[in-house]
Each structure stands twice: as C-alpha cells, then as structure tokens.
C-alpha atoms as a PDB file:
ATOM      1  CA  UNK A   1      53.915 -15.368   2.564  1.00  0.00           C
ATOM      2  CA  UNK A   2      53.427 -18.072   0.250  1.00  0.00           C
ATOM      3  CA  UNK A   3      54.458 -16.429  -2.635  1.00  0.00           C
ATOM      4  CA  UNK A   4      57.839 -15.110  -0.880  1.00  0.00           C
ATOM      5  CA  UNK A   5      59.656 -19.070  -0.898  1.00  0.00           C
ATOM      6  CA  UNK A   6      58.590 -19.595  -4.571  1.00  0.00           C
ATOM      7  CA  UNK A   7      60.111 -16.052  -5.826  1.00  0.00           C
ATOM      8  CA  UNK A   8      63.543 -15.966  -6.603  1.00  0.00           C
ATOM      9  CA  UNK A   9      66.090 -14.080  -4.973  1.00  0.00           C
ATOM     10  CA  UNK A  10      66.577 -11.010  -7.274  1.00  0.00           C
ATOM     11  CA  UNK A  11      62.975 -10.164  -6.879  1.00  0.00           C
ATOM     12  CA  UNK A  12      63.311  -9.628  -3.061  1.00  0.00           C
ATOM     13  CA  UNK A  13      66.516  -7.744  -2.723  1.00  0.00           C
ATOM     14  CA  UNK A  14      66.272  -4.403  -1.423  1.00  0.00           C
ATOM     15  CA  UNK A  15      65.575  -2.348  -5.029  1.00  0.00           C
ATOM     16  CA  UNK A  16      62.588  -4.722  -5.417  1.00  0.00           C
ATOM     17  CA  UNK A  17      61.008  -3.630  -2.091  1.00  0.00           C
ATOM     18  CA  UNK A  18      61.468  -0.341  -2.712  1.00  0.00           C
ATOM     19  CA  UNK A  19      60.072  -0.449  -6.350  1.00  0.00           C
ATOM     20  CA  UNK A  20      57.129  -2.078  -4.837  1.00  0.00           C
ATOM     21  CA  UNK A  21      56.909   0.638  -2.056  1.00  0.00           C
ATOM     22  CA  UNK A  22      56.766   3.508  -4.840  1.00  0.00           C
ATOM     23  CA  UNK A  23      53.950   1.737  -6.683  1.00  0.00           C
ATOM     24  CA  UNK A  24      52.001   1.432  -3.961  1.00  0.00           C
ATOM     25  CA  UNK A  25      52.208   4.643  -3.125  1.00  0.00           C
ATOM     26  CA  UNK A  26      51.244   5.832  -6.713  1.00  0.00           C
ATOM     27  CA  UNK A  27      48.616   3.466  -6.412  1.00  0.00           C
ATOM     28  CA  UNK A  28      47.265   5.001  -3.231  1.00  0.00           C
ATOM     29  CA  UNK A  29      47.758   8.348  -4.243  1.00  0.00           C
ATOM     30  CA  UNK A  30      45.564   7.843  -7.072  1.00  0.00           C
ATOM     31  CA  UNK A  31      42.943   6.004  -5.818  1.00  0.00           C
ATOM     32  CA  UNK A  32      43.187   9.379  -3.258  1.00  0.00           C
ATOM     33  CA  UNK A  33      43.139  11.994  -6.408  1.00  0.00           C
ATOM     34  CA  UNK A  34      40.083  10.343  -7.949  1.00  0.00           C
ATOM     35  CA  UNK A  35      38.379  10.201  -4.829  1.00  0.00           C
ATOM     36  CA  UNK A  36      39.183  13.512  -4.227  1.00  0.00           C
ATOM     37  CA  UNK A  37      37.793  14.263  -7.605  1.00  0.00           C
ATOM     38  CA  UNK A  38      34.472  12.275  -6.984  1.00  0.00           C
ATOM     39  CA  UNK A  39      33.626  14.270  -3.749  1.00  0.00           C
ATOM     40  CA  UNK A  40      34.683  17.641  -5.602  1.00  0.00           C
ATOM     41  CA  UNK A  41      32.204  16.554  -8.856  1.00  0.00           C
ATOM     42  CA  UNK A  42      29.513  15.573  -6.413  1.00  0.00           C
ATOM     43  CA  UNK A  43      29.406  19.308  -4.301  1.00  0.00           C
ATOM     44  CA  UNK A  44      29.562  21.242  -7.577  1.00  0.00           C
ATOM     45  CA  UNK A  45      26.687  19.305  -8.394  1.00  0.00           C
ATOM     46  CA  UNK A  46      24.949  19.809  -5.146  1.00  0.00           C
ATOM     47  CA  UNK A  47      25.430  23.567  -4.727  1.00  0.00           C
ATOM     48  CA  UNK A  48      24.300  24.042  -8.140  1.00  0.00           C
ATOM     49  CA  UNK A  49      21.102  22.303  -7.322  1.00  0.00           C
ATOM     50  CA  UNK A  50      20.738  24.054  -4.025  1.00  0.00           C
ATOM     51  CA  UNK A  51      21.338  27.710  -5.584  1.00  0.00           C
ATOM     52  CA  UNK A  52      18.512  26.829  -8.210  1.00  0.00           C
ATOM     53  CA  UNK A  53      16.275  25.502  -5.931  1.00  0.00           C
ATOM     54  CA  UNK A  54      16.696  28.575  -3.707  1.00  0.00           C
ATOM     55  CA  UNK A  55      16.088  31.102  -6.849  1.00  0.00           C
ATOM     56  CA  UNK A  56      13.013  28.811  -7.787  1.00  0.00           C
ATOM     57  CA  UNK A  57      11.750  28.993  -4.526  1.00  0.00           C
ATOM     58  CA  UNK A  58      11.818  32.937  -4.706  1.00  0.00           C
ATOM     59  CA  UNK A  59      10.661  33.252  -8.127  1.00  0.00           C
ATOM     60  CA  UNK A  60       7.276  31.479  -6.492  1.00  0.00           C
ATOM     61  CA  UNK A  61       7.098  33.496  -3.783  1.00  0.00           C
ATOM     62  CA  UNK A  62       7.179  36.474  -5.874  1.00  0.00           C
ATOM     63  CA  UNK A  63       4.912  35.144  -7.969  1.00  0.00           C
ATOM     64  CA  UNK A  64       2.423  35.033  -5.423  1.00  0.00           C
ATOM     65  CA  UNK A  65       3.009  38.237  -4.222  1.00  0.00           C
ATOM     66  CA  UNK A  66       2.129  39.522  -8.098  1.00  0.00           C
ATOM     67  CA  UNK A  67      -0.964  37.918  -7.658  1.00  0.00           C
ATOM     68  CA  UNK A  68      -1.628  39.431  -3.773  1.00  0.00           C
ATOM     69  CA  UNK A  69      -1.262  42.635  -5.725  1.00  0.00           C
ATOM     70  CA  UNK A  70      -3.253  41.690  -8.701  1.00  0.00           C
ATOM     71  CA  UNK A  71      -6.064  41.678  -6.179  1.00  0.00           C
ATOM     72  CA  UNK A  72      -8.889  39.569  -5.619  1.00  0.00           C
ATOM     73  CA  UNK A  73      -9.249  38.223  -9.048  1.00  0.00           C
ATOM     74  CA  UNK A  74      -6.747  36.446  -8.533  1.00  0.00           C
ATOM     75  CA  UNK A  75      -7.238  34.257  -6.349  1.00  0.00           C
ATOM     76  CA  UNK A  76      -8.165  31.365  -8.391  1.00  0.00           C
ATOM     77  CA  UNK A  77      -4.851  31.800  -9.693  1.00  0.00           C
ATOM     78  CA  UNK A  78      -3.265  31.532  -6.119  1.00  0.00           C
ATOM     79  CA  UNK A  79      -5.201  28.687  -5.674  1.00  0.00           C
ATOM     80  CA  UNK A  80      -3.516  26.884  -8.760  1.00  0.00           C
ATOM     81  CA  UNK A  81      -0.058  28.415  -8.071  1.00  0.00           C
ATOM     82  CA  UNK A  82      -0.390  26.568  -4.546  1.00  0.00           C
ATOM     83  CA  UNK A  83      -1.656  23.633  -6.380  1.00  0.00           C
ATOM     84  CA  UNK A  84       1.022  23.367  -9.031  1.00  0.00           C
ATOM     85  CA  UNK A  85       3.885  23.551  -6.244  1.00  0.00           C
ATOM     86  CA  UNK A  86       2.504  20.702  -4.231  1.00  0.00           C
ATOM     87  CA  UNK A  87       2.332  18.440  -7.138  1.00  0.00           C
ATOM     88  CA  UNK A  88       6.072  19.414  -7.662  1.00  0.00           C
ATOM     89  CA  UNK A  89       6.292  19.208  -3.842  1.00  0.00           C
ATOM     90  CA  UNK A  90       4.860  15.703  -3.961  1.00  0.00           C
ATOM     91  CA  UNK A  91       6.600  14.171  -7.138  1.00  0.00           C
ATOM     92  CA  UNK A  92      10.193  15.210  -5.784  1.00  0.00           C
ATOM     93  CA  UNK A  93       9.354  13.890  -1.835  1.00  0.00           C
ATOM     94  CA  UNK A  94       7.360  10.793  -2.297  1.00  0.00           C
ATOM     95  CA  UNK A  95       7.475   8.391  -0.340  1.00  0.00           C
ATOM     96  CA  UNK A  96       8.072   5.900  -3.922  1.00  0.00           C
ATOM     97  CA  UNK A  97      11.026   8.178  -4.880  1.00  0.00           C
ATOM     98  CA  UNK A  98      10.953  10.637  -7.538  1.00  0.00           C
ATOM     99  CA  UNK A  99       7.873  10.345 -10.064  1.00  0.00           C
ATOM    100  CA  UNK A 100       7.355  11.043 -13.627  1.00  0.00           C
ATOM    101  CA  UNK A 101       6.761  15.030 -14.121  1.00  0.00           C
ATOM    102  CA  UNK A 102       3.219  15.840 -14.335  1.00  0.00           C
ATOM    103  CA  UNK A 103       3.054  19.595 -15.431  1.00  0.00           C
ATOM    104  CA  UNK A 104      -1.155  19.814 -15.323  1.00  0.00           C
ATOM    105  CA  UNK A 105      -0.927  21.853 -12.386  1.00  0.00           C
ATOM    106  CA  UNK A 106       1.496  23.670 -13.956  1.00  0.00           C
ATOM    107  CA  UNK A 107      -0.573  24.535 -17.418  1.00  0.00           C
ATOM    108  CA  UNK A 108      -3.886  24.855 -15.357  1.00  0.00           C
ATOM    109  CA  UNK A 109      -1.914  27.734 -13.428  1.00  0.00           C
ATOM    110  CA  UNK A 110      -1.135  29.452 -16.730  1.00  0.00           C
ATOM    111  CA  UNK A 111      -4.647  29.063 -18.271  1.00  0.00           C
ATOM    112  CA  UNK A 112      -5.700  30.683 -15.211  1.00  0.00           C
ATOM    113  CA  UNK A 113      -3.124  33.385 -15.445  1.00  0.00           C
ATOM    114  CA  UNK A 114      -3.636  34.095 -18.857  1.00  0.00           C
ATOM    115  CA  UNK A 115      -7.455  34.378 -17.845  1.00  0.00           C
ATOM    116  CA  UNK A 116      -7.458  37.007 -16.220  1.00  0.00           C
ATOM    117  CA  UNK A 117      -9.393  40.072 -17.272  1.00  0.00           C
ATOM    118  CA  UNK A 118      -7.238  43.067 -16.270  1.00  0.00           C
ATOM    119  CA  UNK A 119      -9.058  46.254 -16.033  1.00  0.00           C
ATOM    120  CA  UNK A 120      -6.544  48.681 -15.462  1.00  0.00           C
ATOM    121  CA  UNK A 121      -2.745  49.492 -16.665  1.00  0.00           C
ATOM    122  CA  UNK A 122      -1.606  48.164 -12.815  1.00  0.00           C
ATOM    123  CA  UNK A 123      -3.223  45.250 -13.139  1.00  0.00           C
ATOM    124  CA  UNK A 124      -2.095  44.943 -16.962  1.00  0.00           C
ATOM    125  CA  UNK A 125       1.370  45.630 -16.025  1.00  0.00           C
ATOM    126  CA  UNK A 126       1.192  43.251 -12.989  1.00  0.00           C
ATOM    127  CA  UNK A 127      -0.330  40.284 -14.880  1.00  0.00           C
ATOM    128  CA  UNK A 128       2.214  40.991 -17.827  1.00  0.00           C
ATOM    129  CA  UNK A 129       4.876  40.530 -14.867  1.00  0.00           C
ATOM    130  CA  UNK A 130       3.649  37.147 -13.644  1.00  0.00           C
ATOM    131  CA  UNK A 131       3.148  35.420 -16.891  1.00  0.00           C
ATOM    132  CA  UNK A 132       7.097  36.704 -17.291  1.00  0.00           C
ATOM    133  CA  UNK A 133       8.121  34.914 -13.607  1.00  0.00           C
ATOM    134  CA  UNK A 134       5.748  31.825 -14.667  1.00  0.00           C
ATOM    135  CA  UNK A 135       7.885  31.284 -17.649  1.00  0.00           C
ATOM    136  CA  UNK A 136      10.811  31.541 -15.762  1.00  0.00           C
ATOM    137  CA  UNK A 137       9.714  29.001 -13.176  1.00  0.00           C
ATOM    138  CA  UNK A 138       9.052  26.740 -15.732  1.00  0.00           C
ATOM    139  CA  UNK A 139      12.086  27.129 -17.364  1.00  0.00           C
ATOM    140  CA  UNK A 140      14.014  26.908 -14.209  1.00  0.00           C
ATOM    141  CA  UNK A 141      12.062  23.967 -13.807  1.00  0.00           C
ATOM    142  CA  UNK A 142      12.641  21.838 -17.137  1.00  0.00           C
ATOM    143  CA  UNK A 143      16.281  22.784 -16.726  1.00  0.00           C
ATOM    144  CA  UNK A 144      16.683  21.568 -13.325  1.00  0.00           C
ATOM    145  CA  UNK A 145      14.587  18.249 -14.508  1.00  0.00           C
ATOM    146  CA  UNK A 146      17.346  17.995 -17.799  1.00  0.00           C
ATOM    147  CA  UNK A 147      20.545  18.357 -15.066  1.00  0.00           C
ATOM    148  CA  UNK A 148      18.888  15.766 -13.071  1.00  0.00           C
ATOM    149  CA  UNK A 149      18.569  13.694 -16.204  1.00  0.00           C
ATOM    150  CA  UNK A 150      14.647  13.087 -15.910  1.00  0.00           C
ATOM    151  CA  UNK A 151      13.975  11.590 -18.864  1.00  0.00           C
ATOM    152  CA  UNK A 152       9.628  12.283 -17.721  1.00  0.00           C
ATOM    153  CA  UNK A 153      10.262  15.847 -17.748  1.00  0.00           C
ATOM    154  CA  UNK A 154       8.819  16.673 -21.102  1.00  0.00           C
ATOM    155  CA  UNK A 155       5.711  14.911 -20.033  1.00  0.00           C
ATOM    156  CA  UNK A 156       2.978  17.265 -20.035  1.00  0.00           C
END
C-alpha cells in the first residue's frame, strides 16, 4: 500500500496487473511442481526401503528355517542369527537414533555357520544353502546402509 503512491502511473494500469497476476501464478505453480517433485522423490525412496526391508526380513526367516532343518547342531548358530538381528534391531531403533554399524554379531554368526561339521550330503547341501542366504543378508544389508548414506557401515 505504501509502495502503490510512490509508483508511477504506467506501472499500475491494467497490463501491469495482469503481468503481475501471470507471474504469480508461474511462481505458484512452481513452487507446486517442485513440491510435487519432493513428495514423489521422498515415496520412491520409502517404498524402496520398505520392499528391501521386507525381502531382508524373509531372507532371515529362511535362514532360520535352514538351520531348524540343519538340526540340532545348529543351534548355536540360531542363537547368533537371533543375536546378530537384535544388534541390527537395536542400532536402527535406539532410543539415541541410529548408531554406528557394528557387524560382530554378524561375523560371529558366520564363524559359527562356517563351523559346522556336516555329516551328511542334507546337511552339506543345507549348510551350503545358508552360508549362500547369509551372504545375501549381508549384502542386502551394506547396500541398504550405502542408500541410507551410513558412512559407519563398513565398520566391522
């Protein structure tokens, strides 16, 4: 209002007002793409995360069931297969926010794969199975901790 008895006269004819309408209204309808834009980035992002949490989450449940089969020798195994996903449990859904990877769980669970003394071509084929989903939970893993840009990841 204070500006409008200091302009001169050409600048508030009807043209000007109308040129000022139409860049407003690119203005606005950019600010609306880019927004638009954001959200769209954001859900890629989010249902990619999702979908390779979900497969992650079956690869270890697989996993375990390899090891049910296995038998009872495996149940140290179990027990660091359960271990290792509570420490990734923990350092996702702290109460501090997301923490450093620690992958000792992870390794001790492999050691104790790799341990085991199979007797038979089941068990042979079973263990050679396991040690195949373990890599691919761990790869799953470091690539979900690259996309999230954890720079701790390779922390072992």
């Amino acid at each position: 209002m204070l500006l409008h008895v200091k302009l001169p006269d050409r600048h508030l004819d009807a043209d000007s007002r109308d040129v000022i309408k139409l860049v407003m209204g690119l203005i606005g309808t950019m600010a609306a793409l880019i927004l638009g834009l954001l959200i769209a980035s954001a859900n890629s992002t989010y249902n990619a995360q999702s979908s390779d949490l979900q497969s992650l989450s079956a690869k270890v449940v697989l996993l375990d069931r390899l090891l049910i089969f296995y038998g009872p020798d495996a149940k140290g195994a179990r027990e660091q297969l359960h271990n290792a996903v509570l420490a990734a449990h923990d350092r996702i859904w702290s109460p501090a926010g997301l923490r450093p990877a620690n992958l000792e769980a992870a390794n001790r669970f492999v050691q104790q794969l790799q341990s085991l003394s199979s007797k038979t071509d089941a068990a042979r084929l079973i263990q050679s199975r396991a040690m195949q989903v373990a890599e691919s939970i761990l790869e799953t893993r470091l690539l979900m901790s690259e996309q999230a840009g954890d720079r701790y990841h390779g922390r072992f």
